[in-house]
C-alpha atoms as a PDB file:
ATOM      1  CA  UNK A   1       0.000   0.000   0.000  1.00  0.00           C
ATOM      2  CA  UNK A   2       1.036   3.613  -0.643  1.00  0.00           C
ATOM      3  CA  UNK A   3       2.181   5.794   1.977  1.00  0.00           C
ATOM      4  CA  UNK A   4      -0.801   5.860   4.985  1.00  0.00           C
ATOM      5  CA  UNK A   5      -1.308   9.096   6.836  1.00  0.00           C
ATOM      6  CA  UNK A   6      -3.186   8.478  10.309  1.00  0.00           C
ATOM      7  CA  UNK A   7      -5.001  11.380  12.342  1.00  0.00           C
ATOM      8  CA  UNK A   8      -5.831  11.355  15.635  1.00  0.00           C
ATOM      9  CA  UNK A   9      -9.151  14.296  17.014  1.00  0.00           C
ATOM     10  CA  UNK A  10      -9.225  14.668  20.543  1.00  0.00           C
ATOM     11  CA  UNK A  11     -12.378  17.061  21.316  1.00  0.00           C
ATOM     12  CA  UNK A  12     -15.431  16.904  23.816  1.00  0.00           C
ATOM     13  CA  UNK A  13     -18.646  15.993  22.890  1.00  0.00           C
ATOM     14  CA  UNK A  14     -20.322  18.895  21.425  1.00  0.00           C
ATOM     15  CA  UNK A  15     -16.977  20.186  19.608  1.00  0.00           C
ATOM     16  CA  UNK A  16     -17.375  18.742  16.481  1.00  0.00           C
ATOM     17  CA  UNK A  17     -14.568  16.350  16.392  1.00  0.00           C
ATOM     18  CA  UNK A  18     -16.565  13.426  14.336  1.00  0.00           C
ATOM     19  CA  UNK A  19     -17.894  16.342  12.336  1.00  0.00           C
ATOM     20  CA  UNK A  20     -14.266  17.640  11.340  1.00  0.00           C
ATOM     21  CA  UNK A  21     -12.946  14.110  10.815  1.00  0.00           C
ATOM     22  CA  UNK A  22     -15.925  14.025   8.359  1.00  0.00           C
ATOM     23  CA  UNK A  23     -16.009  16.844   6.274  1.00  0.00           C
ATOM     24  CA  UNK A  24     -11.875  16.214   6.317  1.00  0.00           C
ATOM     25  CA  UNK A  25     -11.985  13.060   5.058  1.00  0.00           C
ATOM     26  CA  UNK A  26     -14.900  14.242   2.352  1.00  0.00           C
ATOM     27  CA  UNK A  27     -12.578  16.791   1.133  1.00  0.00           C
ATOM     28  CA  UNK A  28     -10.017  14.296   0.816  1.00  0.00           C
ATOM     29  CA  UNK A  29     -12.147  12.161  -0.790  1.00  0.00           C
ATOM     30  CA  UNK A  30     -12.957  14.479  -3.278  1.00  0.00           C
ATOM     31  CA  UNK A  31      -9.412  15.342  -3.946  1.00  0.00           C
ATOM     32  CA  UNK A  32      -9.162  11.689  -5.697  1.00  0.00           C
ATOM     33  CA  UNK A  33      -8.054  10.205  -2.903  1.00  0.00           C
ATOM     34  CA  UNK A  34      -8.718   7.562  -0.548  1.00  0.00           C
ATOM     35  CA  UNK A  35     -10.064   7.964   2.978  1.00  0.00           C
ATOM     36  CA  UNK A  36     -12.003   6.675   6.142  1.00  0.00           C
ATOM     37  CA  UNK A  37     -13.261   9.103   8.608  1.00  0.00           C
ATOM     38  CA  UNK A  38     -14.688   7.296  12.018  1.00  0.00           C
ATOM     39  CA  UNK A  39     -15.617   8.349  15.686  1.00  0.00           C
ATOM     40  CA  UNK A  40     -14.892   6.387  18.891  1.00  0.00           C
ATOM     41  CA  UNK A  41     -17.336   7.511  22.034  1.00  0.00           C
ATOM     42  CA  UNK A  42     -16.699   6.816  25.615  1.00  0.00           C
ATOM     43  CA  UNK A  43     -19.921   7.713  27.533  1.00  0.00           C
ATOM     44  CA  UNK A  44     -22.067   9.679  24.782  1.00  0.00           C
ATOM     45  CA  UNK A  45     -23.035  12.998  26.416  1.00  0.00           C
ATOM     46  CA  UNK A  46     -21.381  16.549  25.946  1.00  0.00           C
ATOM     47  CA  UNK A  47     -18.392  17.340  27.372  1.00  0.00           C
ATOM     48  CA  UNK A  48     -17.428  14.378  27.399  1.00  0.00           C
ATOM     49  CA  UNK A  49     -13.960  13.135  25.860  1.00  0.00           C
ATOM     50  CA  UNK A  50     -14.363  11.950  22.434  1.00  0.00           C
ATOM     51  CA  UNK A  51     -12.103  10.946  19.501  1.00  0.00           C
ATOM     52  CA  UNK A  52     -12.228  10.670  15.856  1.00  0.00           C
ATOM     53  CA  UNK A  53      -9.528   9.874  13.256  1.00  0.00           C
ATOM     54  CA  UNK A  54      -8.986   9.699   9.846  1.00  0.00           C
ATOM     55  CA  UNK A  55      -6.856   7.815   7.540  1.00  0.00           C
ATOM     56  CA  UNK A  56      -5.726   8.909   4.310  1.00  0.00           C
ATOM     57  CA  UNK A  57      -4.054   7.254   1.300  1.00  0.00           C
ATOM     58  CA  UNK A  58      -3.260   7.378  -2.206  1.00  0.00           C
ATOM     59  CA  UNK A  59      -4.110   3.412  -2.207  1.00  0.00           C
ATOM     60  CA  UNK A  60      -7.567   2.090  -1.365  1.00  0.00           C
ATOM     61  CA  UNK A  61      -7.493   1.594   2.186  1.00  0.00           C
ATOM     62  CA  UNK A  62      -7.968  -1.980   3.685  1.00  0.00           C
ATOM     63  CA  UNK A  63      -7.233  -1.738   7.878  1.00  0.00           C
ATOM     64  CA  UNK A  64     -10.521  -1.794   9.521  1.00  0.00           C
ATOM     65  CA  UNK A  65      -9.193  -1.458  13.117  1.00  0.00           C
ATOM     66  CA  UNK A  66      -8.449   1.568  15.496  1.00  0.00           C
ATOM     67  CA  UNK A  67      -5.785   4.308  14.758  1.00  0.00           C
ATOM     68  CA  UNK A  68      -3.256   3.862  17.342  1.00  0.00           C
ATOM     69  CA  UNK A  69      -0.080   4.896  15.616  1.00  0.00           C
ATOM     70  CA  UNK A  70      -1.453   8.421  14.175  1.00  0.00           C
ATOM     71  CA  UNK A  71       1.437  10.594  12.173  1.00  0.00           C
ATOM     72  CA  UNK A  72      -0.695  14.028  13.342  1.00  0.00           C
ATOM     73  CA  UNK A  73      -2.523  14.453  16.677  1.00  0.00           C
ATOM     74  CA  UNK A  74      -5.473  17.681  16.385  1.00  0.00           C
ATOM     75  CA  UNK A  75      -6.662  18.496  20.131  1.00  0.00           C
ATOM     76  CA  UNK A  76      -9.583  20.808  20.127  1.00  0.00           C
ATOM     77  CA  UNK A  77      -9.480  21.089  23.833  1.00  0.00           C
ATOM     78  CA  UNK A  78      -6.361  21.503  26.183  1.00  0.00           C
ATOM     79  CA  UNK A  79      -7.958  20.348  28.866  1.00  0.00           C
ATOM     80  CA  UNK A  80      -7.677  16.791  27.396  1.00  0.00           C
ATOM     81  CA  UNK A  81      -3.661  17.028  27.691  1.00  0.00           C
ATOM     82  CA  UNK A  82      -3.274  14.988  31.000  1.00  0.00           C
ATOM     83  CA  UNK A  83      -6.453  13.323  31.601  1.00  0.00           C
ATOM     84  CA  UNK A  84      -5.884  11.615  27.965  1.00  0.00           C
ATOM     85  CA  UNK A  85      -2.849  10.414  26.925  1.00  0.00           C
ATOM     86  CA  UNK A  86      -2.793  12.535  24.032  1.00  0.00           C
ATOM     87  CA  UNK A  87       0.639  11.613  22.755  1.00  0.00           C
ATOM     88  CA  UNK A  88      -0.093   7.653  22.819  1.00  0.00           C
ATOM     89  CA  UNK A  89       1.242   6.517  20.082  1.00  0.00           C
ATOM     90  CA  UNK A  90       2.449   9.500  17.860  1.00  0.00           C
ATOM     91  CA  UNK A  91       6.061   8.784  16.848  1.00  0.00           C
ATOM     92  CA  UNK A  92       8.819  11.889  17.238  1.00  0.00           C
ATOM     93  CA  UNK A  93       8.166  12.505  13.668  1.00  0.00           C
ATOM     94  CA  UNK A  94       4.836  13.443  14.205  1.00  0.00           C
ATOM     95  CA  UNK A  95       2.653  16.582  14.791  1.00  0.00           C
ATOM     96  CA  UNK A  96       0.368  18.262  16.848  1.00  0.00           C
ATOM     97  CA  UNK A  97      -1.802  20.703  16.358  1.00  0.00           C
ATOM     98  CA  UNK A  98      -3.680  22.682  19.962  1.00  0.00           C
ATOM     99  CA  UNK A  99      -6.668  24.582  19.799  1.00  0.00           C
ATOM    100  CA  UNK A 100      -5.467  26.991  22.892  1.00  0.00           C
ATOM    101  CA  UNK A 101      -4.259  30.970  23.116  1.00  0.00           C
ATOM    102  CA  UNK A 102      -1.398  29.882  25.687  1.00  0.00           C
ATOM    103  CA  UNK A 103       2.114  29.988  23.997  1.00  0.00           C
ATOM    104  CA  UNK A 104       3.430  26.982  22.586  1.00  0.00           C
ATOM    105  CA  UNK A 105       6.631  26.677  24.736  1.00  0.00           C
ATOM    106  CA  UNK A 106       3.893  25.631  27.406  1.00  0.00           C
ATOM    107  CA  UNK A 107       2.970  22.426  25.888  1.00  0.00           C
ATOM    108  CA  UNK A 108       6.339  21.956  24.464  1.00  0.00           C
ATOM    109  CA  UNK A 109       7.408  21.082  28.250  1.00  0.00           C
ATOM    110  CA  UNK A 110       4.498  19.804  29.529  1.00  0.00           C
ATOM    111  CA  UNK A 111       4.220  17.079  26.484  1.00  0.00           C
ATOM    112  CA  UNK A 112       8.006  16.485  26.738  1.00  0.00           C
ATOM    113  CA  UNK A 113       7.990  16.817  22.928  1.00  0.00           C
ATOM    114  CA  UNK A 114      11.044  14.987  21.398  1.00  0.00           C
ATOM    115  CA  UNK A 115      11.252  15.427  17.474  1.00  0.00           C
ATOM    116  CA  UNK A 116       7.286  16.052  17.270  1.00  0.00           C
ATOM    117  CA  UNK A 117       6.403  19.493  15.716  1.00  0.00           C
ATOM    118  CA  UNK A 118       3.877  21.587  17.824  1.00  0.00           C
ATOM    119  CA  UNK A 119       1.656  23.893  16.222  1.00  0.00           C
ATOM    120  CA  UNK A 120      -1.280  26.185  18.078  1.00  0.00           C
ATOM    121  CA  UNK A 121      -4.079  28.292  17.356  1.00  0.00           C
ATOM    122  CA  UNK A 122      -6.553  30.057  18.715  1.00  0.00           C
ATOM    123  CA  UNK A 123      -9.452  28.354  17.315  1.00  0.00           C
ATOM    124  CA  UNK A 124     -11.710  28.601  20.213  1.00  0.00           C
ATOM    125  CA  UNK A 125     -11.417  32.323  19.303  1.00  0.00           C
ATOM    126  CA  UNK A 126     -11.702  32.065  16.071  1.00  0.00           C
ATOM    127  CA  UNK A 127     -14.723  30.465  15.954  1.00  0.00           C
ATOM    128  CA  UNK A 128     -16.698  32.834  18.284  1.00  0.00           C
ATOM    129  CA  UNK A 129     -15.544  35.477  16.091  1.00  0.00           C
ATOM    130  CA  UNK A 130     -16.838  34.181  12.560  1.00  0.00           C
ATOM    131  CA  UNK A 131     -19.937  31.255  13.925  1.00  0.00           C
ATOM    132  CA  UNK A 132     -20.390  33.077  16.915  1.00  0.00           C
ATOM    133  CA  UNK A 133     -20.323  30.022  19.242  1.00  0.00           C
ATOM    134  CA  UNK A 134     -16.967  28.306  20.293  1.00  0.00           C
ATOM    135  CA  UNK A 135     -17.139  25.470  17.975  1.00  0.00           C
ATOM    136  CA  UNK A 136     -13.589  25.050  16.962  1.00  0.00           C
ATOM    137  CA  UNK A 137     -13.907  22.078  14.878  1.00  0.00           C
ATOM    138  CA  UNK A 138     -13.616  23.998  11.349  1.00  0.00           C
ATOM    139  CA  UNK A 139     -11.334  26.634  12.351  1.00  0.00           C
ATOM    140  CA  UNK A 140      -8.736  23.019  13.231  1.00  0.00           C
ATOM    141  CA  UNK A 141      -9.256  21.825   9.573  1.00  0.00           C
ATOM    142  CA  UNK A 142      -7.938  24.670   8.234  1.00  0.00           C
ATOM    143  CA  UNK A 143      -4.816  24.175  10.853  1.00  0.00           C
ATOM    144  CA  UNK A 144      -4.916  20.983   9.970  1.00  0.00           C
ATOM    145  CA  UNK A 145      -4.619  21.240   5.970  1.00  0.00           C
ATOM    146  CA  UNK A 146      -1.706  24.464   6.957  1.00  0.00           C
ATOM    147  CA  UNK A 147       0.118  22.381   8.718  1.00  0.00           C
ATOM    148  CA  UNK A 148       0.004  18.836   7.080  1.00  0.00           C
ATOM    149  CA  UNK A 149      -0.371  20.062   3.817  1.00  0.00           C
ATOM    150  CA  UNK A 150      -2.249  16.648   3.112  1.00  0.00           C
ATOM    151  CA  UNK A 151      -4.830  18.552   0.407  1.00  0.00           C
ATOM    152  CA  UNK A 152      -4.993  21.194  -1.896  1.00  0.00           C
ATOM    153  CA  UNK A 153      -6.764  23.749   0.679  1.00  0.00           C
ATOM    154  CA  UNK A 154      -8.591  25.348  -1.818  1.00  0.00           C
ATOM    155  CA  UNK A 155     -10.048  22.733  -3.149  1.00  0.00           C
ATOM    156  CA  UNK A 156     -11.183  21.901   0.272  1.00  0.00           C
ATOM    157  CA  UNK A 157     -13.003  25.057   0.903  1.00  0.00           C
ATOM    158  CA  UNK A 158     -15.166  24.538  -2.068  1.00  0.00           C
ATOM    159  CA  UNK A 159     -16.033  20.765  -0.842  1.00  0.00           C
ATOM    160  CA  UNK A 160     -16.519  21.835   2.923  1.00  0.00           C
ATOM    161  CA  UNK A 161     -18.793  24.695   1.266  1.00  0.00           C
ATOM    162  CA  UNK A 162     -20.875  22.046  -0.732  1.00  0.00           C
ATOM    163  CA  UNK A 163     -21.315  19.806   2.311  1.00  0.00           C
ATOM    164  CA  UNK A 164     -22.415  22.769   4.595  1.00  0.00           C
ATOM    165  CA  UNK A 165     -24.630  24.108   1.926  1.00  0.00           C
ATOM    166  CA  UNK A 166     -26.259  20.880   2.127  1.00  0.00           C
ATOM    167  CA  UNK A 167     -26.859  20.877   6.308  1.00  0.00           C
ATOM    168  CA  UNK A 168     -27.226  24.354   6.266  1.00  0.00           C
ATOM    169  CA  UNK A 169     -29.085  25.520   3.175  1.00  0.00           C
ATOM    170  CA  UNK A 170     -31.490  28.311   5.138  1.00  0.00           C
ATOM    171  CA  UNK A 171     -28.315  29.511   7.046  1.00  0.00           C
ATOM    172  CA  UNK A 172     -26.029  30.965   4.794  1.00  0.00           C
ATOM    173  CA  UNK A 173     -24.510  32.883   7.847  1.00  0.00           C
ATOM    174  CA  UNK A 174     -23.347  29.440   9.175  1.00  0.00           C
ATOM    175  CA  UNK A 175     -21.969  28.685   6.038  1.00  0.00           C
ATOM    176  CA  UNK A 176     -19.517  32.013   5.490  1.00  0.00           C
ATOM    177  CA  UNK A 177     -18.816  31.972   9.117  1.00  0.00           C
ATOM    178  CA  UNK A 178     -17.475  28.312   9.312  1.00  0.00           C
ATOM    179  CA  UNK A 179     -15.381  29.140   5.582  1.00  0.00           C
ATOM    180  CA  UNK A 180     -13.779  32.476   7.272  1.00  0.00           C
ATOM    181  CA  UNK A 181     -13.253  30.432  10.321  1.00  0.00           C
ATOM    182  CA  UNK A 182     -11.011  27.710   8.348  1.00  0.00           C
ATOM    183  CA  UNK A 183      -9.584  30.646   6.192  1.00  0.00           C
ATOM    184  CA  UNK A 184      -8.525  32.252   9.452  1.00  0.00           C
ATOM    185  CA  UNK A 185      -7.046  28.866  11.377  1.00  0.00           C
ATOM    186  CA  UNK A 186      -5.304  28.660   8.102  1.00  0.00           C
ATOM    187  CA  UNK A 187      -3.197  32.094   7.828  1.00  0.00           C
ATOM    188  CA  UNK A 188      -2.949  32.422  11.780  1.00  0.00           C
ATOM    189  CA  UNK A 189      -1.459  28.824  12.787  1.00  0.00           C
ATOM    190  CA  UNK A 190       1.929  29.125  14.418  1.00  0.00           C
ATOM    191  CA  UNK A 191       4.536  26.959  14.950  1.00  0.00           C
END
């Protein structure tokens, strides 16, 4: 099989980490390549930690089992670093990507980072900003496709635009809010 990239969403329930895994892997998908895109719950109620994950080839794709060696780590919530291990698994090649406004020298030391490259964003921020509730789901694939560079990012905001239009057809303010939001998560990430 061609090269296999494996993501890794740590969120709460209610963040919209099975929803970016989704419209990720959709906009992979559409790119001509091949994806899955699939949740794991603990106890199903908001708030609650949840994880999603993707995995993305040029190949069909024939694993059908967890992701527990993923080359990029996206945590929508900080909170999660500590109670989860959030670094099971990811090799010193790999990279992370924090939804926080804290600077990243923080979570350089307190994830003992080795060769792994850190990337953070404000997401949280962003997303209040442009959807007007902190969602930061979106505003991460945007980080997500900056840092990776997995996908042509254009070409994802047109198929994440087709797949909100479709959810959100009578609120076309949810729809340009979520596309600045990725936009945004895309020209601020640091490193």
């Amino acid at each position: 099989m061609a090269r296999l990239t494996e993501i890794r969403w740590h969120g709460r329930g209610g963040q919209g980490a099975k929803t970016a895994a989704l419209l990720f892997g959709k906009a992979v998908l559409a790119q001509g390549k091949h994806m899955q895109a699939f949740p794991e719950y603990g106890p199903e109620r908001m708030g609650a930690p949840v994880q999603s994950y993707n995995r993305i080839s040029e190949e069909p794709i024939t694993l059908h089992c967890g992701v527990t060696s993923p080359e990029v780590v996206v945590i929508l919530d900080p909170t999660l670093i500590g109670p989860v291990d959030v670094m099971s698994g990811l090799p010193d090649s790999g990279t992370i990507i924090i939804n926080t406004n804290e600077p990243a020298a923080k979570f350089r030391a307190l994830l003992k980072l080795g060769g792994q490259k850190l990337y953070t964003i404000d997401a949280s921020k962003i997303s209040v900003e442009t959807i007007g509730r902190d969602i930061p789901n979106t505003p991460m694939m945007g980080a997500l496709a900056k840092a990776t560079g997995l996908l042509d990012f254009e070409k994802m905001i047109v198929e994440t635009k087709t797949d909100l239009e479709k959810k959100f057809k009578s609120k076309p303010e949810v729809i340009e809010g979520n596309l600045k939001a990725i936009r945004r998560a895309y020209d601020e990430l640091q490193d």
